[in-house]
PDB file of N, CA and C in Angstrom:
ATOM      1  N   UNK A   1     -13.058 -13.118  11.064  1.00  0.00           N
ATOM      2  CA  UNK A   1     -11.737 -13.198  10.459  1.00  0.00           C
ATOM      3  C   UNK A   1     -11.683 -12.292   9.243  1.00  0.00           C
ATOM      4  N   UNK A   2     -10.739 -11.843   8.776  1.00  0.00           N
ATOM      5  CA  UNK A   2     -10.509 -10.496   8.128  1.00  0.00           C
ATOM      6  C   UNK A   2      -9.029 -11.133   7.241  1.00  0.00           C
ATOM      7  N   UNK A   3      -9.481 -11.341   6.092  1.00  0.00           N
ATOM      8  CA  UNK A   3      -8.469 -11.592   4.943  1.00  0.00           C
ATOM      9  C   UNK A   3      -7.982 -10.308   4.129  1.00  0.00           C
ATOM     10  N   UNK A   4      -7.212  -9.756   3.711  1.00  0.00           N
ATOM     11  CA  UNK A   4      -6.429  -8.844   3.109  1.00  0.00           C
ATOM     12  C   UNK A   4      -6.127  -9.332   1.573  1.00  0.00           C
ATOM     13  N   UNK A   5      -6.098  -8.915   0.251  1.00  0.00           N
ATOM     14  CA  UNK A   5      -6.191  -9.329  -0.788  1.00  0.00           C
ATOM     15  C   UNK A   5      -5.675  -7.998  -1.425  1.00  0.00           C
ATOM     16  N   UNK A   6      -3.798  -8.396  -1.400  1.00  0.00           N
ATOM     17  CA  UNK A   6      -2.987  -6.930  -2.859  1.00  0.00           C
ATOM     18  C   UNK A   6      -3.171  -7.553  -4.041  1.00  0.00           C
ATOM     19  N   UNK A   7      -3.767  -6.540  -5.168  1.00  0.00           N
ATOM     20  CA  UNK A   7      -3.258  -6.840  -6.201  1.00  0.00           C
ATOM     21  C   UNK A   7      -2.807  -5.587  -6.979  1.00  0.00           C
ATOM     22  N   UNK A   8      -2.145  -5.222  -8.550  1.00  0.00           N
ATOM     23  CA  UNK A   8      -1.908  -4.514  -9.131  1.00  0.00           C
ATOM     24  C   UNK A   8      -0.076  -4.054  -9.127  1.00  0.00           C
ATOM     25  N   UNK A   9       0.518  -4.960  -8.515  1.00  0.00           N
ATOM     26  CA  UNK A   9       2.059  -4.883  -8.649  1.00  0.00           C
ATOM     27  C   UNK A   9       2.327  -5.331  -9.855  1.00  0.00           C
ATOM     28  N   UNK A  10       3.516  -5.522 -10.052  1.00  0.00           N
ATOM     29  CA  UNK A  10       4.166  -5.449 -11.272  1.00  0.00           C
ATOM     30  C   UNK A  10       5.253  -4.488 -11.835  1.00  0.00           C
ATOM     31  N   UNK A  11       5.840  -5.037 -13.106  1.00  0.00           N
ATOM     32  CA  UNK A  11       6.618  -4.104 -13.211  1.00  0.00           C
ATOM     33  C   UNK A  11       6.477  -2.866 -13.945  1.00  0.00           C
ATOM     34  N   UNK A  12       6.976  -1.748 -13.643  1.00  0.00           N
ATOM     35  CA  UNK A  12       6.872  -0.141 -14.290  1.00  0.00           C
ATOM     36  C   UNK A  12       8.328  -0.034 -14.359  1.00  0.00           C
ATOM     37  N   UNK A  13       8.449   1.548 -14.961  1.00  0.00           N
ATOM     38  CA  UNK A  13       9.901   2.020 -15.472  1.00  0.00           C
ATOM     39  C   UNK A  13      10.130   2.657 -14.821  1.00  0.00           C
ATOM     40  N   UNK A  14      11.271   3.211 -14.444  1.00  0.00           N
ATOM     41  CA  UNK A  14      11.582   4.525 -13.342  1.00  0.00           C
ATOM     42  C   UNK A  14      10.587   5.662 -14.052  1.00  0.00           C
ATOM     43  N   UNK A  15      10.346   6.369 -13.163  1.00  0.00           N
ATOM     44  CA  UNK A  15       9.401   7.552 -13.338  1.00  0.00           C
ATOM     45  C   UNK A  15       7.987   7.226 -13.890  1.00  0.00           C
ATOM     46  N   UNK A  16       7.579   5.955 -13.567  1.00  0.00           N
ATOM     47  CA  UNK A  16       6.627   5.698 -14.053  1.00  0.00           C
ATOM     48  C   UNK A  16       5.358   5.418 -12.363  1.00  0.00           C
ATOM     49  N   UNK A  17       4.271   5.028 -13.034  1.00  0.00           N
ATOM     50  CA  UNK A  17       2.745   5.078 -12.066  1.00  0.00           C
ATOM     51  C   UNK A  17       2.408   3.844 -12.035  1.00  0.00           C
ATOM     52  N   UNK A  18       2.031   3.176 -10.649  1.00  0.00           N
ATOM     53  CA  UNK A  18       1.439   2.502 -10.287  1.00  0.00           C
ATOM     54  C   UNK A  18       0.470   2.543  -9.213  1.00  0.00           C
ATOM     55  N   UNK A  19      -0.923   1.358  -9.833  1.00  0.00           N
ATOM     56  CA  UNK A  19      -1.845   2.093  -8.301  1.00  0.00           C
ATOM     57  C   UNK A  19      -2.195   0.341  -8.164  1.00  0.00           C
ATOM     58  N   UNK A  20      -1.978   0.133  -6.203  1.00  0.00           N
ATOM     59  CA  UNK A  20      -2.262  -1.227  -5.926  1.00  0.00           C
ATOM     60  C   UNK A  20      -3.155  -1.051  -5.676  1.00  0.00           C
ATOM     61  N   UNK A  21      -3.728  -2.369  -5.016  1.00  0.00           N
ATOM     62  CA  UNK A  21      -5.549  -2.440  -4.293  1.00  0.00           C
ATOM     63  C   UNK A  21      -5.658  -3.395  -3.306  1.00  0.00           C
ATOM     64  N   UNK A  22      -6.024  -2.887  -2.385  1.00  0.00           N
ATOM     65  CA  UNK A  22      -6.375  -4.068  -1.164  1.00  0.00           C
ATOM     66  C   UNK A  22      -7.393  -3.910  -0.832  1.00  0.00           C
ATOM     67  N   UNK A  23      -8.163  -5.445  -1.499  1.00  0.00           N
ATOM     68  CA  UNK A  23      -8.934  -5.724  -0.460  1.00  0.00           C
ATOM     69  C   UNK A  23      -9.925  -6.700   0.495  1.00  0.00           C
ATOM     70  N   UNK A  24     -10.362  -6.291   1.366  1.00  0.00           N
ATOM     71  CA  UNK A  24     -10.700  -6.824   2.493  1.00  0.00           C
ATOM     72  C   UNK A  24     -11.937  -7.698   2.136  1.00  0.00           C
ATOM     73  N   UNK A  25     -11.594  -8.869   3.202  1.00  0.00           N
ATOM     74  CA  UNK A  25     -12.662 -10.017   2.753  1.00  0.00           C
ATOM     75  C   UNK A  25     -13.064 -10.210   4.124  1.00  0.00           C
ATOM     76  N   UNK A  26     -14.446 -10.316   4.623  1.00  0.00           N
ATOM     77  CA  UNK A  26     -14.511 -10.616   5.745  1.00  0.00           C
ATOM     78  C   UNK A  26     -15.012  -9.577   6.899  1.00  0.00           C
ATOM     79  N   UNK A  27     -15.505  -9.632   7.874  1.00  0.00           N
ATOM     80  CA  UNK A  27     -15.661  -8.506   9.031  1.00  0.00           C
ATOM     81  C   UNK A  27     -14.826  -8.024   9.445  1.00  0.00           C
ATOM     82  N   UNK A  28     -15.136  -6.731   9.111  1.00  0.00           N
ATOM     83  CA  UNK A  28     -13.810  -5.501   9.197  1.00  0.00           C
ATOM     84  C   UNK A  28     -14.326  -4.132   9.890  1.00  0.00           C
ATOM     85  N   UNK A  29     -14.243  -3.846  11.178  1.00  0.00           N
ATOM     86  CA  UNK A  29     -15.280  -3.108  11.610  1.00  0.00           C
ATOM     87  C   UNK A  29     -14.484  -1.211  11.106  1.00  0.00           C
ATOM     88  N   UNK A  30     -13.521  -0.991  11.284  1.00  0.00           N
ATOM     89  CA  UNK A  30     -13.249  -0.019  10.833  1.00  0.00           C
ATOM     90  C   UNK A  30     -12.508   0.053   9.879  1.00  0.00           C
ATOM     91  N   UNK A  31     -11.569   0.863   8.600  1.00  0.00           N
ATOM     92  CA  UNK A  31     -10.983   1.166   7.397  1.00  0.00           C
ATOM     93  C   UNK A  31      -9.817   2.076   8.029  1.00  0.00           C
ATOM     94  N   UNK A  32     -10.043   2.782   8.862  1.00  0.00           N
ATOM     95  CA  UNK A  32      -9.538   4.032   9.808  1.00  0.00           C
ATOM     96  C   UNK A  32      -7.807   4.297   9.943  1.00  0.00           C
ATOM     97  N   UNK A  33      -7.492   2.812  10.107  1.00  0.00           N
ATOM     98  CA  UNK A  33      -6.214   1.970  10.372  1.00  0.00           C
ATOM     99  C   UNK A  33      -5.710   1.603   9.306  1.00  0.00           C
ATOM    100  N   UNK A  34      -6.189   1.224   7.934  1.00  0.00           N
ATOM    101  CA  UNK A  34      -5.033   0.454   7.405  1.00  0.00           C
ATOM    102  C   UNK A  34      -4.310   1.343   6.589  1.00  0.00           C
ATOM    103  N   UNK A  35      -3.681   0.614   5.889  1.00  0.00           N
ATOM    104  CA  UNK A  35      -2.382   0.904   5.506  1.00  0.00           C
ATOM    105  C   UNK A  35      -1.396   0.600   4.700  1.00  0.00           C
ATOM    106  N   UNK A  36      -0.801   1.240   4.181  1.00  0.00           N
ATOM    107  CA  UNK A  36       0.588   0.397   3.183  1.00  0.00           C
ATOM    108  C   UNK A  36       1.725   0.466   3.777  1.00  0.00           C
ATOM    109  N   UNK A  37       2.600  -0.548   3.812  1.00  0.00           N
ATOM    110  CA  UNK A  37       3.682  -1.208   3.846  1.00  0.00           C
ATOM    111  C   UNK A  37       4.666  -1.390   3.295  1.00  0.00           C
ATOM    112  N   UNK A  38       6.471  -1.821   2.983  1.00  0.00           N
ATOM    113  CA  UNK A  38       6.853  -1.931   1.783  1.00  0.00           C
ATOM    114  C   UNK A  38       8.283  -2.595   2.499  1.00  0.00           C
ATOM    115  N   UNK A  39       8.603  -4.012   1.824  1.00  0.00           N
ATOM    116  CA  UNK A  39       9.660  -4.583   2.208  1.00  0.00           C
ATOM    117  C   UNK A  39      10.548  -4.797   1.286  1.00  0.00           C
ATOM    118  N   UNK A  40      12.377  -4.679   1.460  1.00  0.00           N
ATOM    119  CA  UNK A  40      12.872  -5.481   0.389  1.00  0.00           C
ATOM    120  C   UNK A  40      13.859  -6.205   0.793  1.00  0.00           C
ATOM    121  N   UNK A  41      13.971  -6.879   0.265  1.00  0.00           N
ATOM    122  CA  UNK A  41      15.078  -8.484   0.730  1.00  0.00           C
ATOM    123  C   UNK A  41      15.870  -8.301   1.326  1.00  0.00           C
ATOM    124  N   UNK A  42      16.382  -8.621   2.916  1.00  0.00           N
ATOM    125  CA  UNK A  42      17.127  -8.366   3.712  1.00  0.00           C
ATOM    126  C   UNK A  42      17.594  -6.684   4.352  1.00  0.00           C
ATOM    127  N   UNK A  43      16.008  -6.167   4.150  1.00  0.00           N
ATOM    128  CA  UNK A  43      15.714  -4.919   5.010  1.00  0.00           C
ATOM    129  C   UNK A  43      14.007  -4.956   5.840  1.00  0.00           C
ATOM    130  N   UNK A  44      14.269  -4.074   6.573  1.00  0.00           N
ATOM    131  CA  UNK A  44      13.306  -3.873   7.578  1.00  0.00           C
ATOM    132  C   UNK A  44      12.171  -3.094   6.315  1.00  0.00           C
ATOM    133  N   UNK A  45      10.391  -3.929   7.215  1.00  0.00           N
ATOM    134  CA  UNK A  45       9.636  -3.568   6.468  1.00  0.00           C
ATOM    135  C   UNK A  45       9.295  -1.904   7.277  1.00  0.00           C
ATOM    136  N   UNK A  46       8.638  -1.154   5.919  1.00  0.00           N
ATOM    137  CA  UNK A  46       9.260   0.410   6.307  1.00  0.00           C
ATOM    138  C   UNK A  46       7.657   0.743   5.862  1.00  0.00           C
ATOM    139  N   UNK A  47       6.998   2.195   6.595  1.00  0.00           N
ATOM    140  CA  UNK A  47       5.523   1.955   6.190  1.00  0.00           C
ATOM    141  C   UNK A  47       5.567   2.956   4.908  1.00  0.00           C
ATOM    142  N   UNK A  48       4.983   2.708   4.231  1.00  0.00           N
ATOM    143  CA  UNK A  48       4.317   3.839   3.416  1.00  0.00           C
ATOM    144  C   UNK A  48       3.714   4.875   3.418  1.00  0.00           C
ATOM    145  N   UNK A  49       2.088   4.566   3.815  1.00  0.00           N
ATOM    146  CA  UNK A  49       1.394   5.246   4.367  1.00  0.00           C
ATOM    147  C   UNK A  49       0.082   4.919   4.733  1.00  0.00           C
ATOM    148  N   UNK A  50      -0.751   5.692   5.658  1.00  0.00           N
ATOM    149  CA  UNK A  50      -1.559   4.467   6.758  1.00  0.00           C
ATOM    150  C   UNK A  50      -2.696   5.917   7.036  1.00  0.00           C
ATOM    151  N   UNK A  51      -3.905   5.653   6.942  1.00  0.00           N
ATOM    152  CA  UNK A  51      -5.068   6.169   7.668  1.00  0.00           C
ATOM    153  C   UNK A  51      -4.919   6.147   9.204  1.00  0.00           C
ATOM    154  N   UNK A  52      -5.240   7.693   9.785  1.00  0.00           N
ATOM    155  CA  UNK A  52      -4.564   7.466  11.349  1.00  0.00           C
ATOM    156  C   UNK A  52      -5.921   8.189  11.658  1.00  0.00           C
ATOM    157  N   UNK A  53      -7.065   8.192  10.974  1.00  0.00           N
ATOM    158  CA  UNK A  53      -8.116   8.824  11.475  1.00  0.00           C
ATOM    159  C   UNK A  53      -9.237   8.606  10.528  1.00  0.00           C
ATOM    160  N   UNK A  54     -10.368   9.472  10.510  1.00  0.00           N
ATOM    161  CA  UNK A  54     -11.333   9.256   9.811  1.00  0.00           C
ATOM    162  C   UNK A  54     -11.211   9.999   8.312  1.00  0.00           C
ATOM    163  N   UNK A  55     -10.149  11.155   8.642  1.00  0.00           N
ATOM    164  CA  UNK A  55      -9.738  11.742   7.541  1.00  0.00           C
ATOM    165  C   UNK A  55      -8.662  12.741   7.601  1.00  0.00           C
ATOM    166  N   UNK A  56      -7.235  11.430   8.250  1.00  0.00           N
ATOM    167  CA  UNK A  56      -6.180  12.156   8.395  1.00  0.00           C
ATOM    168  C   UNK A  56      -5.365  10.847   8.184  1.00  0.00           C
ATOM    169  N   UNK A  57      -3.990  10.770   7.584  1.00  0.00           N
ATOM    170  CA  UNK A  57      -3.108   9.911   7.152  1.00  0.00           C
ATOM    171  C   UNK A  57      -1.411  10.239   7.314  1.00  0.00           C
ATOM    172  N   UNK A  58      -0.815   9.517   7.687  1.00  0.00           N
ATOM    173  CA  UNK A  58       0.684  10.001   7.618  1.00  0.00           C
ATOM    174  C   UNK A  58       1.341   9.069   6.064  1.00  0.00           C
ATOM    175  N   UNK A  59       2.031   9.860   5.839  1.00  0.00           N
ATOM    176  CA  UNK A  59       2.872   9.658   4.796  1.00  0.00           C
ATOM    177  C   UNK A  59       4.113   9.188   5.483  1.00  0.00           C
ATOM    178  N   UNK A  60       5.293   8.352   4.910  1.00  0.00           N
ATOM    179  CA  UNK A  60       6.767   8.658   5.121  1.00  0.00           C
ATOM    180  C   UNK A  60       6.923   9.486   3.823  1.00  0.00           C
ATOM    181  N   UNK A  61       8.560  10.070   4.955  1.00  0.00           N
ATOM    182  CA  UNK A  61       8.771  11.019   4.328  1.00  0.00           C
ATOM    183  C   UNK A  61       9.337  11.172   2.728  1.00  0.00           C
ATOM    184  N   UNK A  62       9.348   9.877   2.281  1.00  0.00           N
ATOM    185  CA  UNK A  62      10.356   9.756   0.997  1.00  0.00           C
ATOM    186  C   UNK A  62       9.272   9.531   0.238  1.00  0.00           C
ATOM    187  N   UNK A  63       7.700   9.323   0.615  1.00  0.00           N
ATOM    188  CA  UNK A  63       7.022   9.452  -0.477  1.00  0.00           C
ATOM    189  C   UNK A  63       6.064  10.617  -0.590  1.00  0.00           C
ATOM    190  N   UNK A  64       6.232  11.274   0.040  1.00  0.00           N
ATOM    191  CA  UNK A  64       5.451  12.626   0.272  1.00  0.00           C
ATOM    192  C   UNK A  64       5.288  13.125  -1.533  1.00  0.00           C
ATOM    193  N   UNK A  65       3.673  13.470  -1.674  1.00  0.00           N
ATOM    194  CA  UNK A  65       3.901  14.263  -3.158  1.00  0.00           C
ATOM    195  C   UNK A  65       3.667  13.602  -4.092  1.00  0.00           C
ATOM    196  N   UNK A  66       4.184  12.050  -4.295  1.00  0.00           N
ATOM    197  CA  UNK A  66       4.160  10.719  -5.177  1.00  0.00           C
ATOM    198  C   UNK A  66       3.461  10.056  -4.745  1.00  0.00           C
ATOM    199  N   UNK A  67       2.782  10.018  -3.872  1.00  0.00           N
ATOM    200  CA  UNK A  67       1.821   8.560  -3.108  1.00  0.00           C
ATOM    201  C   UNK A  67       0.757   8.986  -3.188  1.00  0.00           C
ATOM    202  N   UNK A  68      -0.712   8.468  -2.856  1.00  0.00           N
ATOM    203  CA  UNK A  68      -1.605   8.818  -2.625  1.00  0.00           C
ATOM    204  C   UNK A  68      -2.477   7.637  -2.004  1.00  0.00           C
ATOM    205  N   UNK A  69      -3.054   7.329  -0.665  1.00  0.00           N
ATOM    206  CA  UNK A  69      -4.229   6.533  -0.410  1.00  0.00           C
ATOM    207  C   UNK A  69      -5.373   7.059  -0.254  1.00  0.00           C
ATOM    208  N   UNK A  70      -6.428   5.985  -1.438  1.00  0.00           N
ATOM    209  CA  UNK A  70      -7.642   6.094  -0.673  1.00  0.00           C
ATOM    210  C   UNK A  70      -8.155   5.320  -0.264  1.00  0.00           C
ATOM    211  N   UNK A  71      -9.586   5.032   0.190  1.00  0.00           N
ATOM    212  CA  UNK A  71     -10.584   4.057  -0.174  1.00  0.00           C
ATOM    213  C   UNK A  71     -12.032   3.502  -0.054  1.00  0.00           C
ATOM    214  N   UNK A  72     -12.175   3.002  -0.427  1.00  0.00           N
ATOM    215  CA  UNK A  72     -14.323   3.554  -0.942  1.00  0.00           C
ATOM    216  C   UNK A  72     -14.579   2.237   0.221  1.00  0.00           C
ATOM    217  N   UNK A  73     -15.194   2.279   1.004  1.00  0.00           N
ATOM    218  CA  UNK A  73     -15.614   2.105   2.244  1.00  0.00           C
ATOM    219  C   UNK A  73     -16.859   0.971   1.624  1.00  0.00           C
ATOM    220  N   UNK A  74     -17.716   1.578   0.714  1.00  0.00           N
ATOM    221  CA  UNK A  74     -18.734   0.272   0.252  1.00  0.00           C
ATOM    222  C   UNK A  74     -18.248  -0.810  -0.366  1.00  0.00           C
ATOM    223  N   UNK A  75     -16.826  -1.129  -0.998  1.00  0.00           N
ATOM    224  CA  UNK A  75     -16.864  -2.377  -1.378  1.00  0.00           C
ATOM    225  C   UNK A  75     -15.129  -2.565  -0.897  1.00  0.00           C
ATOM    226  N   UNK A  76     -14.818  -2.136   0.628  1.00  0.00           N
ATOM    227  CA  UNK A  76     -13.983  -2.636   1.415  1.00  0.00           C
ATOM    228  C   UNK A  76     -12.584  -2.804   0.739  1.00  0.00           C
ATOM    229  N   UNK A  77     -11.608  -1.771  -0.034  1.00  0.00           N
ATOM    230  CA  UNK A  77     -10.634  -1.258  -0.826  1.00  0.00           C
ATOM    231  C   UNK A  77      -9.976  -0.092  -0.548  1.00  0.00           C
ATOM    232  N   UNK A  78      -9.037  -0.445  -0.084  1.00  0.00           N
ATOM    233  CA  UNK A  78      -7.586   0.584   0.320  1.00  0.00           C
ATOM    234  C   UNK A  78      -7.127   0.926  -1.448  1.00  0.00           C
ATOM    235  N   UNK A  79      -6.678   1.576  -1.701  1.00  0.00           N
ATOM    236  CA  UNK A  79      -5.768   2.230  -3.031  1.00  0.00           C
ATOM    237  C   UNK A  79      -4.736   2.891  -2.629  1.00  0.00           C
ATOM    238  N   UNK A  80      -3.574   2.450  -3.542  1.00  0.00           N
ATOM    239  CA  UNK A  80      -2.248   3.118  -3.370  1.00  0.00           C
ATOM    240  C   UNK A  80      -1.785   3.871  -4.578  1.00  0.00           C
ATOM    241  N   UNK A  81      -2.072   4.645  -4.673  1.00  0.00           N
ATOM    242  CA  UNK A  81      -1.500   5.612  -6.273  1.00  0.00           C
ATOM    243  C   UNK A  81       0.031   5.978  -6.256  1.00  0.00           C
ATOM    244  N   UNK A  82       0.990   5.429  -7.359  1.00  0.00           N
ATOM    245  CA  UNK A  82       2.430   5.584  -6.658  1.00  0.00           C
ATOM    246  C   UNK A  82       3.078   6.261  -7.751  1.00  0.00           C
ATOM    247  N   UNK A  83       3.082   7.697  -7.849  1.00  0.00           N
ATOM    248  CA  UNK A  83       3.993   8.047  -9.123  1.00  0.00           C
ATOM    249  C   UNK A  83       5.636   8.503  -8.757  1.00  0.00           C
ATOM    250  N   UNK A  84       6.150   8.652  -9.889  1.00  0.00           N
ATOM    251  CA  UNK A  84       7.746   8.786 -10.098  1.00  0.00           C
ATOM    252  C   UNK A  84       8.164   7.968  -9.048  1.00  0.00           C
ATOM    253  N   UNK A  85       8.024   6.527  -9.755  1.00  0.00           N
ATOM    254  CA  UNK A  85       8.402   5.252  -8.959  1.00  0.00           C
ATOM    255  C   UNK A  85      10.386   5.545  -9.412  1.00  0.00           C
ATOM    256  N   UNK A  86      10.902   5.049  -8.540  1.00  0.00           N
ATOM    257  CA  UNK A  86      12.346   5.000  -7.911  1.00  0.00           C
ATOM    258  C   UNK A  86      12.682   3.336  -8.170  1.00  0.00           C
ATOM    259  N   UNK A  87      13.789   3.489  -8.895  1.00  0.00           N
ATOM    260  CA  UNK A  87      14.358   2.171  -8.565  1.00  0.00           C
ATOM    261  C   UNK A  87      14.454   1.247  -7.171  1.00  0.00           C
ATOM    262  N   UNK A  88      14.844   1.747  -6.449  1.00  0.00           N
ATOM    263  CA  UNK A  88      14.943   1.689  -5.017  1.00  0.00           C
ATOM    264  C   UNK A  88      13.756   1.163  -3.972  1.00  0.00           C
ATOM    265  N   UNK A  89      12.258   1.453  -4.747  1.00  0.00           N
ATOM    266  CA  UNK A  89      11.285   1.085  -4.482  1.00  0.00           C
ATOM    267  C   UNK A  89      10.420   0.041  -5.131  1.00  0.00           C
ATOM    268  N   UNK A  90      11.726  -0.840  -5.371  1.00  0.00           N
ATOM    269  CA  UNK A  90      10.928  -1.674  -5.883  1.00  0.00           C
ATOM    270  C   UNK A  90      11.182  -2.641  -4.939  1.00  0.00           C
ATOM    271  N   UNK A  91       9.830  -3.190  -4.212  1.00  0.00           N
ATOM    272  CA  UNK A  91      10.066  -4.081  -2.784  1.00  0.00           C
ATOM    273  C   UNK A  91       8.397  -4.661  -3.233  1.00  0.00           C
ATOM    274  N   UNK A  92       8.488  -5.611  -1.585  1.00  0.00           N
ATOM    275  CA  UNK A  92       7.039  -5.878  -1.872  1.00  0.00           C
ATOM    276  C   UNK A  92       6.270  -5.427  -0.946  1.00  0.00           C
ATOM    277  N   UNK A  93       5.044  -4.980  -1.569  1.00  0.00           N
ATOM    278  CA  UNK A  93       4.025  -3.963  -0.652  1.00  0.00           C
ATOM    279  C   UNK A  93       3.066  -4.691   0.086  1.00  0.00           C
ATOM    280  N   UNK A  94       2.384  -4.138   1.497  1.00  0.00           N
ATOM    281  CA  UNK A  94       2.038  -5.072   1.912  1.00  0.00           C
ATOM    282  C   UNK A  94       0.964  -4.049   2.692  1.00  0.00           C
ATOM    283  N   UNK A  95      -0.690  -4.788   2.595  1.00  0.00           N
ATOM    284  CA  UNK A  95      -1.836  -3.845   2.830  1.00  0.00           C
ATOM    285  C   UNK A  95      -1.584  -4.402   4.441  1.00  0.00           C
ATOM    286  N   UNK A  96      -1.977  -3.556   5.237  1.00  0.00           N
ATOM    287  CA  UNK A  96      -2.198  -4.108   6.869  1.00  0.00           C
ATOM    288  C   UNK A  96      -3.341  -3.112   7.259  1.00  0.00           C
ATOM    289  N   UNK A  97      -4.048  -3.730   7.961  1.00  0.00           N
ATOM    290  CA  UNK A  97      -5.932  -3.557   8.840  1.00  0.00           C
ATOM    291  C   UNK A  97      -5.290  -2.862  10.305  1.00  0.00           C
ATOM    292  N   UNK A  98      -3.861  -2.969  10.296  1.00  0.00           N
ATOM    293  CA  UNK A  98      -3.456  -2.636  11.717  1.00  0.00           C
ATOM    294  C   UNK A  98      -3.175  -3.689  12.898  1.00  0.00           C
ATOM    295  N   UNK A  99      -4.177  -4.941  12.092  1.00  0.00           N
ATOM    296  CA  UNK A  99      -3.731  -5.913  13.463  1.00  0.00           C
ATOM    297  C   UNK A  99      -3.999  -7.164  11.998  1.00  0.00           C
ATOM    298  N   UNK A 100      -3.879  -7.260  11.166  1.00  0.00           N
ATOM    299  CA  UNK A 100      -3.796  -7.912   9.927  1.00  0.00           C
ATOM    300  C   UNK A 100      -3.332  -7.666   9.040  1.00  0.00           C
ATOM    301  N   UNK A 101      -2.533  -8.483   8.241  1.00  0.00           N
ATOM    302  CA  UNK A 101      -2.249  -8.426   6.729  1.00  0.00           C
ATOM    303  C   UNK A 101      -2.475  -9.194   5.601  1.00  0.00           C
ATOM    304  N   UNK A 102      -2.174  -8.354   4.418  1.00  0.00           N
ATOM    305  CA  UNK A 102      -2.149  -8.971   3.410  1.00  0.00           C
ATOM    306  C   UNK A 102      -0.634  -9.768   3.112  1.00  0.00           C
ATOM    307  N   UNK A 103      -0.803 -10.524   1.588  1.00  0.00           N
ATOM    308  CA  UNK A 103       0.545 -11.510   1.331  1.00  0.00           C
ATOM    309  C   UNK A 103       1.344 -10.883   0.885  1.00  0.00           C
ATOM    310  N   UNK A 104       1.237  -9.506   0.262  1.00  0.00           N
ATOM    311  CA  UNK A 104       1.845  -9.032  -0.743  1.00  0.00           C
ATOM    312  C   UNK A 104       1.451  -9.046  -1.621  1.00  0.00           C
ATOM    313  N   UNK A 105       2.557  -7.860  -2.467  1.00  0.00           N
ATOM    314  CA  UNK A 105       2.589  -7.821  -4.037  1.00  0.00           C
ATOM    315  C   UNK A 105       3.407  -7.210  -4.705  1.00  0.00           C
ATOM    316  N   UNK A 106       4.384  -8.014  -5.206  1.00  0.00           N
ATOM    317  CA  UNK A 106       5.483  -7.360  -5.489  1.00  0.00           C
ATOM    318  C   UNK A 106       5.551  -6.062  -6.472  1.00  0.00           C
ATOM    319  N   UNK A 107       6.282  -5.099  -6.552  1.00  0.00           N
ATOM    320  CA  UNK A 107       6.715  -4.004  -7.319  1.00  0.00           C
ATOM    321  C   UNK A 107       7.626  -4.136  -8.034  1.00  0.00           C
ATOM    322  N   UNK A 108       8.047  -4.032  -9.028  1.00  0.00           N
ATOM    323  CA  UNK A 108       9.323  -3.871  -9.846  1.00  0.00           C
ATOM    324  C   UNK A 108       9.802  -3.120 -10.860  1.00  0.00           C
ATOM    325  N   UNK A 109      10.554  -1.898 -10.652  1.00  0.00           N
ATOM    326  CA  UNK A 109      11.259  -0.857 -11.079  1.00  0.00           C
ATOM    327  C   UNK A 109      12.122  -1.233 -11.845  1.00  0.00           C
ATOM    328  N   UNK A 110      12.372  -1.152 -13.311  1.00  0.00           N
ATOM    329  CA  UNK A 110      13.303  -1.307 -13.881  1.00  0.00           C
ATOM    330  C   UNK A 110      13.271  -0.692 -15.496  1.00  0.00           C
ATOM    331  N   UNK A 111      14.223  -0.403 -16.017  1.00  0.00           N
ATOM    332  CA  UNK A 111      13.912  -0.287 -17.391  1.00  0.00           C
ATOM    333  C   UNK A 111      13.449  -1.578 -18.259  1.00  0.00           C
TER     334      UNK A 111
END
């Protein structure tokens, strides 16, 4: 069983940086797959961006440039680096293994 664990949300200012962290508790045979996520209240959850290989990743397109994932493989941690945060993006983010998730963690954009 494979638990998922976001933390590092909170609130920032428009144009400001945030970096989340997920991570994994449990037998997790590959990293390869996961991914960020991002929902907000009465919209469809929309991806972020997701490892689609051993060292290849898709972005969406609205965060291209501002995002960044990594993650260090020895102590089982996805990273989300998120600059010139958008009002608009403030939802809650959500780590997924591909066939698991995390609970969240909310974001919040505001002055």
């Amino acid at each position: 069983q494979v638990q998922l664990v976001e933390s590092g949300g909170g609130l920032v200012q428009p144009g400001g940086s945030l970096r989340l962290s997920c991570s994994a508790r449990g037998s997790i045979f590959t990293m390869y797959s996961m991914g960020w996520y991002r929902q907000a209240p009465g919209k469809r959850q929309e991806l972020v961006v997701m490892f689609t290989g051993p060292s290849s990743t898709t972005y969406a397109e609205s965060v291209k440039g501002r995002v960044v994932i990594s993650r260090n493989k020895a102590n089982k941690t996805v990273y989300l680096q998120m600059n010139s945060l958008e009002s608009e993006e403030a939802e809650v983010y959500y780590c997924s293994c591909g066939w698991c998730w995390g609970k969240g963690t909310e974001v919040i954009v505001a002055s």
